[in-house]
N, C-alpha and C. Protein backbone atom coordinates (compact mmCIF):
# COMPACT_ATOMS: atom_id res chain seq x y z
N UNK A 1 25.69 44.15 -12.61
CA UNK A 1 24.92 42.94 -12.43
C UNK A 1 23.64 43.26 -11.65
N UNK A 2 22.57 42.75 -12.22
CA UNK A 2 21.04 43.32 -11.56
C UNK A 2 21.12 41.98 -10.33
N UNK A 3 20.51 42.45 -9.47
CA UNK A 3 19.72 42.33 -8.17
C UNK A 3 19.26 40.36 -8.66
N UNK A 4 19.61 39.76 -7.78
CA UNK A 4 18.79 38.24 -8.10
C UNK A 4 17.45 38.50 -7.63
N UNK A 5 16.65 37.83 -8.26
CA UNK A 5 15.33 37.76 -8.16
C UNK A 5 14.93 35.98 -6.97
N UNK A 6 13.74 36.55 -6.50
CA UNK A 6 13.29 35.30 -5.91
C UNK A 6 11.83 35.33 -6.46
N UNK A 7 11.20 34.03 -6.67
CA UNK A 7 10.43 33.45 -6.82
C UNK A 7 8.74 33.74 -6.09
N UNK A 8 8.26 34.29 -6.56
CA UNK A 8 6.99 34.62 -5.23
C UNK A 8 6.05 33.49 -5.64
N UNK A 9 5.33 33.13 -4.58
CA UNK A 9 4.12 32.01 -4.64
C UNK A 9 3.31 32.17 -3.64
N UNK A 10 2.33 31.33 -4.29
CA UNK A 10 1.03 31.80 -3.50
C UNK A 10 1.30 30.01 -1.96
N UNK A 11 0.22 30.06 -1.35
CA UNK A 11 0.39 29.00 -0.31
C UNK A 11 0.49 27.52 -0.77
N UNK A 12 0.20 27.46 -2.03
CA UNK A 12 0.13 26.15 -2.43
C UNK A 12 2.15 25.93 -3.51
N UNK A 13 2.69 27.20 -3.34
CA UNK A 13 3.98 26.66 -3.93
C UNK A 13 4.18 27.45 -5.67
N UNK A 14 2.70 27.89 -6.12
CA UNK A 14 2.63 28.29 -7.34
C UNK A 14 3.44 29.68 -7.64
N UNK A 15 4.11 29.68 -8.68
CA UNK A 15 4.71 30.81 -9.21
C UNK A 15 4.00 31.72 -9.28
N UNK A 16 3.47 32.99 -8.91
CA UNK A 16 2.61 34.45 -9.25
C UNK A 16 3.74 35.59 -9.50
N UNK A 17 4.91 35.26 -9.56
CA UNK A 17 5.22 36.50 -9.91
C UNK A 17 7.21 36.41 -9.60
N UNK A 18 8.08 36.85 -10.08
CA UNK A 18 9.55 37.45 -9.66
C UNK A 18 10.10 38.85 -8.87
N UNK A 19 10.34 38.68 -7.91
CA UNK A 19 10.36 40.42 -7.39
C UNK A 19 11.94 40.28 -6.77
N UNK A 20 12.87 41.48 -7.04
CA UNK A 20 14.01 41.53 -6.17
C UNK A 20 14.40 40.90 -4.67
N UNK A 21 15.35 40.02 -4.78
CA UNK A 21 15.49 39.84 -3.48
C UNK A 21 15.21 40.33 -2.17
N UNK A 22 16.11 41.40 -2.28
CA UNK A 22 15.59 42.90 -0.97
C UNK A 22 14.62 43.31 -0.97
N UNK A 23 13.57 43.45 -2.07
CA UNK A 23 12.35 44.24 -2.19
C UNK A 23 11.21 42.75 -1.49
N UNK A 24 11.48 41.74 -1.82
CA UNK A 24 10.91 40.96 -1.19
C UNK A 24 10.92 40.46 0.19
N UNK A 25 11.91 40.95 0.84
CA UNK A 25 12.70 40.73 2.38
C UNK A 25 12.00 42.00 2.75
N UNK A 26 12.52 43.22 2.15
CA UNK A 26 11.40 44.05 2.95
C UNK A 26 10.23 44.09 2.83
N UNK A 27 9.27 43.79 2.18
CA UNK A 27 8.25 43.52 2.07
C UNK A 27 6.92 42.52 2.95
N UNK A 28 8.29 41.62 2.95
CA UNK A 28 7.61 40.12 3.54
C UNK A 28 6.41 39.29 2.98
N UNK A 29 6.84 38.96 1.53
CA UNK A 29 6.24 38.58 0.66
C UNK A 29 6.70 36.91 0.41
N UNK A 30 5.81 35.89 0.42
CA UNK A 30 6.27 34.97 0.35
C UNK A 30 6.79 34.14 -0.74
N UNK A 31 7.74 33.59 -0.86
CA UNK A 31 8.57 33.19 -2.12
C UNK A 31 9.50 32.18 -1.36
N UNK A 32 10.08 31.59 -2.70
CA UNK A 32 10.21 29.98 -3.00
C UNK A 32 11.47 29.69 -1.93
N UNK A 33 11.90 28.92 -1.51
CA UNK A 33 13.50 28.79 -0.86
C UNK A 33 13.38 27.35 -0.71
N UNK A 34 14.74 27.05 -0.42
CA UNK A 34 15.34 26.04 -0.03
C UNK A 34 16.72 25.55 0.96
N UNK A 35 16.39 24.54 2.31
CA UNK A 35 17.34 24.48 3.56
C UNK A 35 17.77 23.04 3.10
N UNK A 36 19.36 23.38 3.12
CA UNK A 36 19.59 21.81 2.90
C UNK A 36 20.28 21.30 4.13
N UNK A 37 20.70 20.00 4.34
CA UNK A 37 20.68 19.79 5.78
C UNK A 37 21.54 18.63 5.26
N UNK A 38 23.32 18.64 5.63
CA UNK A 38 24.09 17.42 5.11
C UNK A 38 24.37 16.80 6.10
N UNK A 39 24.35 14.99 6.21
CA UNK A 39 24.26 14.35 7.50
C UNK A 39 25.75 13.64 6.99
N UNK A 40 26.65 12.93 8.15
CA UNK A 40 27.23 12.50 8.13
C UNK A 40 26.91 11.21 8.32
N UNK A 41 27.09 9.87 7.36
CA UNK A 41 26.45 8.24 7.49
C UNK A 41 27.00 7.75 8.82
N UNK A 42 28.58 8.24 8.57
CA UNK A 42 29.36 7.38 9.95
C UNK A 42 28.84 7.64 11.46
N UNK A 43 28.69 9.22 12.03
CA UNK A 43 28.52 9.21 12.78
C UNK A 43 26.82 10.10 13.37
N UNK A 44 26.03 9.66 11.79
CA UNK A 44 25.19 10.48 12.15
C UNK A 44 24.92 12.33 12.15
N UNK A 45 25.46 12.80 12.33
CA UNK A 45 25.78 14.34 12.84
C UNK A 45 24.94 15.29 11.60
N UNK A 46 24.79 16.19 11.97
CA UNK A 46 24.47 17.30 11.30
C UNK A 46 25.58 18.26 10.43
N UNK A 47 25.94 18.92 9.33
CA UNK A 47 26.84 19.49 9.11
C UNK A 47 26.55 21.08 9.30
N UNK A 48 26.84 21.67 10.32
CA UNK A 48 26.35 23.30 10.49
C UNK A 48 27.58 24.09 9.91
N UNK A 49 26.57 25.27 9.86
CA UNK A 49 27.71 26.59 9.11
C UNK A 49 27.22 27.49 9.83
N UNK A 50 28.63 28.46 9.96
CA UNK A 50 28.02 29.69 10.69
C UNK A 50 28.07 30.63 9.78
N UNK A 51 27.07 31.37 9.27
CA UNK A 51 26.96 32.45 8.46
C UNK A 51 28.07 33.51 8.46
N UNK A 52 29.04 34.21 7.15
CA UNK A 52 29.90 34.92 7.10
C UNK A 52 29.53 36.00 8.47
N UNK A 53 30.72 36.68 9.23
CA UNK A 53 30.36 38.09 9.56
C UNK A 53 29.98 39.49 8.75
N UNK A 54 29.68 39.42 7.71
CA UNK A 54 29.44 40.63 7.04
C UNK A 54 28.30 40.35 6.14
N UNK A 55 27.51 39.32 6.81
CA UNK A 55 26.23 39.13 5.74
C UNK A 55 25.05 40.35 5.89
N UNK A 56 24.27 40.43 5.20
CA UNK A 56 23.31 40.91 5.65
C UNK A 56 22.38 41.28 6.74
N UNK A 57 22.13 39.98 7.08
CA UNK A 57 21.29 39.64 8.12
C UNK A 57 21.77 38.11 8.83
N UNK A 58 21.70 37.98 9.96
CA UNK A 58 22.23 37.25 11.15
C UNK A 58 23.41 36.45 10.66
N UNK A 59 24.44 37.45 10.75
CA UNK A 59 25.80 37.53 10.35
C UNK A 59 26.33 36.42 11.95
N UNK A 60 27.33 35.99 11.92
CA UNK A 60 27.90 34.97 13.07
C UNK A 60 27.32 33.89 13.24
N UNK A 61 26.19 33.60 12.96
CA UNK A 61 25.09 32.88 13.49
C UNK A 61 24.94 31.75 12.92
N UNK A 62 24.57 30.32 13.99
CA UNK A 62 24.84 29.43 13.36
C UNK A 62 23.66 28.31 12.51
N UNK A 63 23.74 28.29 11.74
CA UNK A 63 22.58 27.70 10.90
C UNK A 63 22.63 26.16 10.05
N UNK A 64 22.20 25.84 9.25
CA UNK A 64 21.85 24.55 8.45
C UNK A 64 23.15 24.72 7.62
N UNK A 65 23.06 23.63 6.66
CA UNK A 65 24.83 23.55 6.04
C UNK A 65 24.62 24.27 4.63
N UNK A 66 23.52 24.32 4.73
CA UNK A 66 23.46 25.99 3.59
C UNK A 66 21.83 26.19 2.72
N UNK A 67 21.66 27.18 2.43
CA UNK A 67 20.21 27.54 2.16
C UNK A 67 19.92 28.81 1.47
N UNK A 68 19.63 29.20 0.62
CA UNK A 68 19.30 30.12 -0.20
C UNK A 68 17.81 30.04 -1.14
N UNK A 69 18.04 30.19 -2.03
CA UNK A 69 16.54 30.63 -3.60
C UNK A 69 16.21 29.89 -4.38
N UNK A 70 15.55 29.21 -4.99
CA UNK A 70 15.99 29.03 -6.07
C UNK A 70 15.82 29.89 -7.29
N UNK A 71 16.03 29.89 -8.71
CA UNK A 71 16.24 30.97 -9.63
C UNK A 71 14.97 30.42 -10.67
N UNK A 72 14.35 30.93 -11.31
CA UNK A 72 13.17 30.49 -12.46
C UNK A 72 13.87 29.47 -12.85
N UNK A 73 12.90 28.29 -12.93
CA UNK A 73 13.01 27.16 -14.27
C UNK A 73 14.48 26.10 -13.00
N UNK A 74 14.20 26.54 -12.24
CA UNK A 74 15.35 25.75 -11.25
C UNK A 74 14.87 24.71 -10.34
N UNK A 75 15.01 23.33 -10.26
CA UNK A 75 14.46 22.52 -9.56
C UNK A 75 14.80 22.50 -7.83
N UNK A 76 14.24 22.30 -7.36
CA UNK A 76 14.98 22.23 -5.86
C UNK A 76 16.28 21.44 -5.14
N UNK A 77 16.04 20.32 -6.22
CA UNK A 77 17.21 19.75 -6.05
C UNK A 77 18.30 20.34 -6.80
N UNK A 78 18.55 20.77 -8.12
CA UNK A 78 19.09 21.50 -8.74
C UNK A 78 19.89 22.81 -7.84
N UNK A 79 18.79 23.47 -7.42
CA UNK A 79 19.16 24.39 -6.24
C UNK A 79 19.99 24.62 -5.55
N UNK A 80 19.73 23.28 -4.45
CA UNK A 80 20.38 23.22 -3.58
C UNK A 80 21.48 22.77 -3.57
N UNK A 81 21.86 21.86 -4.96
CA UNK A 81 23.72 21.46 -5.32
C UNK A 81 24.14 23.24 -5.69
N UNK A 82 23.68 24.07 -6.63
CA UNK A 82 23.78 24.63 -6.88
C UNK A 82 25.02 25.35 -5.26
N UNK A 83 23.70 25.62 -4.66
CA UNK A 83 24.16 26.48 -3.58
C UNK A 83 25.01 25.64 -2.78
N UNK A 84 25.16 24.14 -2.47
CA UNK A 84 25.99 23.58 -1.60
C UNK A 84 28.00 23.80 -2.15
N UNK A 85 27.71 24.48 -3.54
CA UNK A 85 28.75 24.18 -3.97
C UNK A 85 29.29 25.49 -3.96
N UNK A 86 28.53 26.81 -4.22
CA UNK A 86 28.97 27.62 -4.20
C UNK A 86 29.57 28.04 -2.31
N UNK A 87 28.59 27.41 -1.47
CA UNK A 87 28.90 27.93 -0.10
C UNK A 87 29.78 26.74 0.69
N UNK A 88 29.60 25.97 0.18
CA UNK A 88 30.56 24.62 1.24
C UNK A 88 31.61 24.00 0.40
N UNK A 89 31.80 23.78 -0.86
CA UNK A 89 32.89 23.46 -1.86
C UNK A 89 32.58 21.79 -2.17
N UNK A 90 31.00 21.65 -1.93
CA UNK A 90 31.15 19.98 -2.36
C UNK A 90 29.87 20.13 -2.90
N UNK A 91 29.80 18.77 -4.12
CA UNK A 91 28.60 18.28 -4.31
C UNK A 91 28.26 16.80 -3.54
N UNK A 92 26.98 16.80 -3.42
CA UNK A 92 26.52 15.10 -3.14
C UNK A 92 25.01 14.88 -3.62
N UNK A 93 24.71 14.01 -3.69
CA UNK A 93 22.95 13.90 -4.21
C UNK A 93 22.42 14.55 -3.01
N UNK A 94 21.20 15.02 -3.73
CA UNK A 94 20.49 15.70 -2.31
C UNK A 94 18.58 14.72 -2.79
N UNK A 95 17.90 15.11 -1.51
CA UNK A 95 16.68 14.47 -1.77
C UNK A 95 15.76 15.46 -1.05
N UNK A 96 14.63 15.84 -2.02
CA UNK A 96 13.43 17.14 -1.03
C UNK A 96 12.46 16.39 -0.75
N UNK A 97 12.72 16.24 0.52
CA UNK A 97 11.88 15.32 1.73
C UNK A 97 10.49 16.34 2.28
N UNK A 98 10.76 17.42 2.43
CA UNK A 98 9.21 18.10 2.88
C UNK A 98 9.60 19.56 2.46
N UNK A 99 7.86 20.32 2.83
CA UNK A 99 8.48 21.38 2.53
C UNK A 99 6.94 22.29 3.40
N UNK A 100 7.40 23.26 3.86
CA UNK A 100 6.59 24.04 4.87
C UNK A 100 6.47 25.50 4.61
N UNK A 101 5.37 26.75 5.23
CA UNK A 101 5.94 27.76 5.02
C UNK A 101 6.14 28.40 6.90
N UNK A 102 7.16 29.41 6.77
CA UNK A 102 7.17 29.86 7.81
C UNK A 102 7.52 31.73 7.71
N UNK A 103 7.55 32.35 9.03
CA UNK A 103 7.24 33.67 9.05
C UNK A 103 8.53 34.13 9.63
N UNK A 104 9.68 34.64 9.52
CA UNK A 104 10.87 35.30 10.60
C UNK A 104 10.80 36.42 10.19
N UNK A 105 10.42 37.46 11.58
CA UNK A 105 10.91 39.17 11.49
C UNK A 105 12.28 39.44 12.02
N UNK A 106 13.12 40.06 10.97
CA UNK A 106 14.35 40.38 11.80
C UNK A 106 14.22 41.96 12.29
N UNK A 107 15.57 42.34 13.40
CA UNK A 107 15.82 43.33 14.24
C UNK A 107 15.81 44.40 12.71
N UNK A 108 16.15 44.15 11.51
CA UNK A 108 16.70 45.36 10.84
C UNK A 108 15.49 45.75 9.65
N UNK A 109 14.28 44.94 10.17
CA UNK A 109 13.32 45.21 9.39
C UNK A 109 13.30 44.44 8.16
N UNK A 110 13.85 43.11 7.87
CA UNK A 110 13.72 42.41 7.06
C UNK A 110 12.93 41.44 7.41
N UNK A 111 12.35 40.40 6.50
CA UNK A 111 11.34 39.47 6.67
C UNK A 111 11.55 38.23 5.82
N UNK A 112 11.62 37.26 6.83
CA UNK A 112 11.94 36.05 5.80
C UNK A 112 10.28 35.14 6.00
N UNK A 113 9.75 35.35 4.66
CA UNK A 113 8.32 34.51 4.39
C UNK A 113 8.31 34.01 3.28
N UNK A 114 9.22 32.37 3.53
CA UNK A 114 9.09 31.44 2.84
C UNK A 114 8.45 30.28 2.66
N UNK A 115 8.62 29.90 1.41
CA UNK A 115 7.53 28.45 1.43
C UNK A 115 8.70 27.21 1.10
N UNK A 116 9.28 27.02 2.47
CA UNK A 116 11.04 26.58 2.22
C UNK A 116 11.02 25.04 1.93
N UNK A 117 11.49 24.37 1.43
CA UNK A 117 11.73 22.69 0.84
C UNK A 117 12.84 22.59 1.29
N UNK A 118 12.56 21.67 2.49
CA UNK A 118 13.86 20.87 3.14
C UNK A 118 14.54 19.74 2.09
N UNK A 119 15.90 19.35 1.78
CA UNK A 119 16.89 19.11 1.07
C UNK A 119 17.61 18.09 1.88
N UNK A 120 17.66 16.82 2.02
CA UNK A 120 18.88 16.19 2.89
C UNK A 120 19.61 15.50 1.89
N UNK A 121 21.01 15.02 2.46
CA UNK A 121 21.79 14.90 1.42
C UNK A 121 22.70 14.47 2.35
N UNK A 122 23.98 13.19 2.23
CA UNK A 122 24.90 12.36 3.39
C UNK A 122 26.56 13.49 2.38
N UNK A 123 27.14 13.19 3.34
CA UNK A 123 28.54 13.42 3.04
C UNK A 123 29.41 13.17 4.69
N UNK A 124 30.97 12.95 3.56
CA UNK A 124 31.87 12.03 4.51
C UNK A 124 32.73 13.08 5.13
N UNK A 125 33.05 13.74 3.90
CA UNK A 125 34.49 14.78 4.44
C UNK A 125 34.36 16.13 4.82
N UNK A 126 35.61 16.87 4.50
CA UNK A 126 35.17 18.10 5.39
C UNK A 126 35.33 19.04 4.15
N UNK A 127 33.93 20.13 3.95
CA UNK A 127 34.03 21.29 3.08
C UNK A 127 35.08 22.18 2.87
N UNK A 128 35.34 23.00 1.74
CA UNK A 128 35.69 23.96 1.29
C UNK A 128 35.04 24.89 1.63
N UNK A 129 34.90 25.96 2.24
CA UNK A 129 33.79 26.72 2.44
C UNK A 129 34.21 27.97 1.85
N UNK A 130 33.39 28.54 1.42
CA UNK A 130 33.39 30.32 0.60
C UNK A 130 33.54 31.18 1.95
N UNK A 131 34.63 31.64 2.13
CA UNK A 131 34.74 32.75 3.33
C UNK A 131 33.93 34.30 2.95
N UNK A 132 33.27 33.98 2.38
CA UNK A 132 32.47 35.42 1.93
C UNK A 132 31.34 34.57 2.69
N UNK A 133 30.91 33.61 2.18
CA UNK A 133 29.81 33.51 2.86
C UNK A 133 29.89 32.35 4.26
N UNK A 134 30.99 31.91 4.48
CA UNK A 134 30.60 30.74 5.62
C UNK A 134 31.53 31.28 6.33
N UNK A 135 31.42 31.29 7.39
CA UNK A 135 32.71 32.54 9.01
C UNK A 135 33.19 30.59 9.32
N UNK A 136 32.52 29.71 9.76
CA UNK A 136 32.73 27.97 9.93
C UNK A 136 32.04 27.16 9.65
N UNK A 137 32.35 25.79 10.49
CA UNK A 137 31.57 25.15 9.95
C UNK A 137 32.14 24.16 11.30
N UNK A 138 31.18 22.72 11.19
CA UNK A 138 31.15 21.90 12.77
C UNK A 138 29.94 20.72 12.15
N UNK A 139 30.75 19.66 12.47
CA UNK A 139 29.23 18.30 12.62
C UNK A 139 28.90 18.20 14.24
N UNK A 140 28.00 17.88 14.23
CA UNK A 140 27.34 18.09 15.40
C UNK A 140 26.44 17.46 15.84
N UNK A 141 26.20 16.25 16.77
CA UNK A 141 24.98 15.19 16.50
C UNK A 141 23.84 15.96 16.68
N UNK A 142 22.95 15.47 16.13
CA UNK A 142 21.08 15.96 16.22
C UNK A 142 20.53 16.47 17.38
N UNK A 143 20.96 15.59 18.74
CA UNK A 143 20.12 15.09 19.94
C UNK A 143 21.04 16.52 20.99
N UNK A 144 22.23 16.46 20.30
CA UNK A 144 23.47 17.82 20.74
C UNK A 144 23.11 19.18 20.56
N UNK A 145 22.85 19.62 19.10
CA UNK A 145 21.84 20.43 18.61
C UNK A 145 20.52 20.84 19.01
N UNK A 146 19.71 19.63 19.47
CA UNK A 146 18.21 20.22 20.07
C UNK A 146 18.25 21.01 21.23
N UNK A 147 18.92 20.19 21.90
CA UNK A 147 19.68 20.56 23.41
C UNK A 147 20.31 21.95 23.51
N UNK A 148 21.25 22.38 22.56
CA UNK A 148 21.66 23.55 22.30
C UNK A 148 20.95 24.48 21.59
N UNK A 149 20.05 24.23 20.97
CA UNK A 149 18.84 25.09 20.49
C UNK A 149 18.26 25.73 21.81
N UNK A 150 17.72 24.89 22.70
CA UNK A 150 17.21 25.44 23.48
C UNK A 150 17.81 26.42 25.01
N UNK A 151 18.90 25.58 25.13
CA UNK A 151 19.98 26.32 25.96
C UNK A 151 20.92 27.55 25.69
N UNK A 152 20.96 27.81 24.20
CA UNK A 152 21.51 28.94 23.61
C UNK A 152 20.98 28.88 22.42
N UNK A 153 19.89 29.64 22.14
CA UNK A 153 18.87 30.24 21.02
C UNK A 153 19.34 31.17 20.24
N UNK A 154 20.31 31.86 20.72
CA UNK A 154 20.69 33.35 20.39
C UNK A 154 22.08 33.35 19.56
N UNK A 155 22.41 31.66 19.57
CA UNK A 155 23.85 31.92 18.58
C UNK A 155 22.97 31.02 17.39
N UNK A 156 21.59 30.92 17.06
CA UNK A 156 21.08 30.30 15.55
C UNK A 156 20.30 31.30 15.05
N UNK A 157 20.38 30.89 14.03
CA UNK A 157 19.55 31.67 13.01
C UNK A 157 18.08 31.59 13.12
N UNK A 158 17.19 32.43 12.97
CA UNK A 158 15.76 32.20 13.12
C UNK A 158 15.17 31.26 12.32
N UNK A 159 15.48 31.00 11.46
CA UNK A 159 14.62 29.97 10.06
C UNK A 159 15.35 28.41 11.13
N UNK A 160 16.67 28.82 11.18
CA UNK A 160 17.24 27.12 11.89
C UNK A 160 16.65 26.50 12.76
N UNK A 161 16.03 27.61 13.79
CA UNK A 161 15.38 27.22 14.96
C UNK A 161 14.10 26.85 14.68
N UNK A 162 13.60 27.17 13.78
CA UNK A 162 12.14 26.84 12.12
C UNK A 162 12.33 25.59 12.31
N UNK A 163 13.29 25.61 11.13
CA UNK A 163 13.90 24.18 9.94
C UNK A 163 13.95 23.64 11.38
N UNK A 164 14.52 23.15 12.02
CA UNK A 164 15.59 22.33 12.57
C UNK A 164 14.34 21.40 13.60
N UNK A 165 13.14 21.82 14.00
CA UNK A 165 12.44 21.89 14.48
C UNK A 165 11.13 20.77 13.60
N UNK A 166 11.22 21.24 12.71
CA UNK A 166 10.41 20.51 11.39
C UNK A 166 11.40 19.30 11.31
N UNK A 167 12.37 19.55 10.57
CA UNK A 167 13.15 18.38 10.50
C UNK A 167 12.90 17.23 11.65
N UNK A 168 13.22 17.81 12.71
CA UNK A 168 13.60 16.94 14.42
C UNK A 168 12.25 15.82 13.96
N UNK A 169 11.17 16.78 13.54
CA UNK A 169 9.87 15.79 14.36
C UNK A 169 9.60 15.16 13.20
N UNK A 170 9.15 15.62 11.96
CA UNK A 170 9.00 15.28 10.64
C UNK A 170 9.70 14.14 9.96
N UNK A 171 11.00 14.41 10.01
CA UNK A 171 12.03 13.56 9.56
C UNK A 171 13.21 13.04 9.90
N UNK A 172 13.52 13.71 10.85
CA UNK A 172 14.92 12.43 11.76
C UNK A 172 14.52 11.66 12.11
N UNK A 173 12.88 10.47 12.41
CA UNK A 173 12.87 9.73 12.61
C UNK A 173 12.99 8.64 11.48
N UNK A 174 12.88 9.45 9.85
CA UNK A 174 13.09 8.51 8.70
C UNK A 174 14.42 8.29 8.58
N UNK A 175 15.44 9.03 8.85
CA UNK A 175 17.06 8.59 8.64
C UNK A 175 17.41 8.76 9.52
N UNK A 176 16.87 8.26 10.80
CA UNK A 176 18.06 8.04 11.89
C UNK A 176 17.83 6.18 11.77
N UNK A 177 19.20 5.94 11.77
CA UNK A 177 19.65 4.77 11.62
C UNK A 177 19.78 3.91 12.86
């Protein structure tokens, strides 16, 4: 099975080109992604995942309720059920509320430079999660999370501390209830 491809674009979102996943991480070439972010109606909360221990890159670490690529000819919303299902075991409607680019250098010489489309989407119950790729999982209110962003930085993921940040100011003030 060949290598998935990601999407490269220029600053405005446009397709210029397909290049290997890894070849684009090392590189630090910017291309398409997508963070989806599942809220709970009842009590508000965030749904976090902590990335498998044997991922690639920031393995333990705790991040958004799942986020990956999308693939040619793939919508963002499309996407992101795509991936909510393969990594958390549920579908729900999702909605792409904004979308930004940002820059993360990791310790192992990889580079995440995406032009990422935030994804929100409500759910009630509790996931299935792919133990290849999710180590847990935790709802967690918003206002709990900022707080812990800043008091312990070092158990999230770099893009989360991104995303989560965009989201806070951008858009938790449209769906907080």
């Amino acid at each position: 099975m060949s290598e998935e491809k990601v999407i490269l674009v220029d600053s405005n979102d446009k397709q210029i080109g397909l290049m290997p996943k890894m070849e684009a991480h090392e590189k630090g070439l910017l291309h398409r992604a997508f963070s989806v972010f599942i809220l709970n109606n009842e009590s508000g909360e965030l749904m976090l995942q902590q990335r498998a221990f044997d991922k690639y890159h920031s393995p333990g670490l705790w991040t958004n309720t799942c986020c990956s690529h999308q693939r040619e000819g793939e919508s963002n919303v499309e996407a992101g059920k795509r991936r909510l299902i393969e990594e958390m075991g549920f579908e729900t409607e999702l909605t792409d509320l904004v979308s930004f680019i940002y820059k993360a250098p990791f310790d192992n010489g990889l580079t995440e430079h995406e032009f990422d489309h935030v994804l929100i989407g409500y759910f009630e119950e509790s996931p299935i999660i792919n133990p290849t790729e999710v180590a847990a999982w935790k709802w967690m209110p918003i206002e709990a999370i900022k707080s812990d962003l800043n008091k312990h930085p070092e158990v999230y993921t770099e893009w989360f501390k991104i995303i989560f940040n965009e989201f806070y100011e951008t858009l938790y003030s449209q769906v907080k209830k």
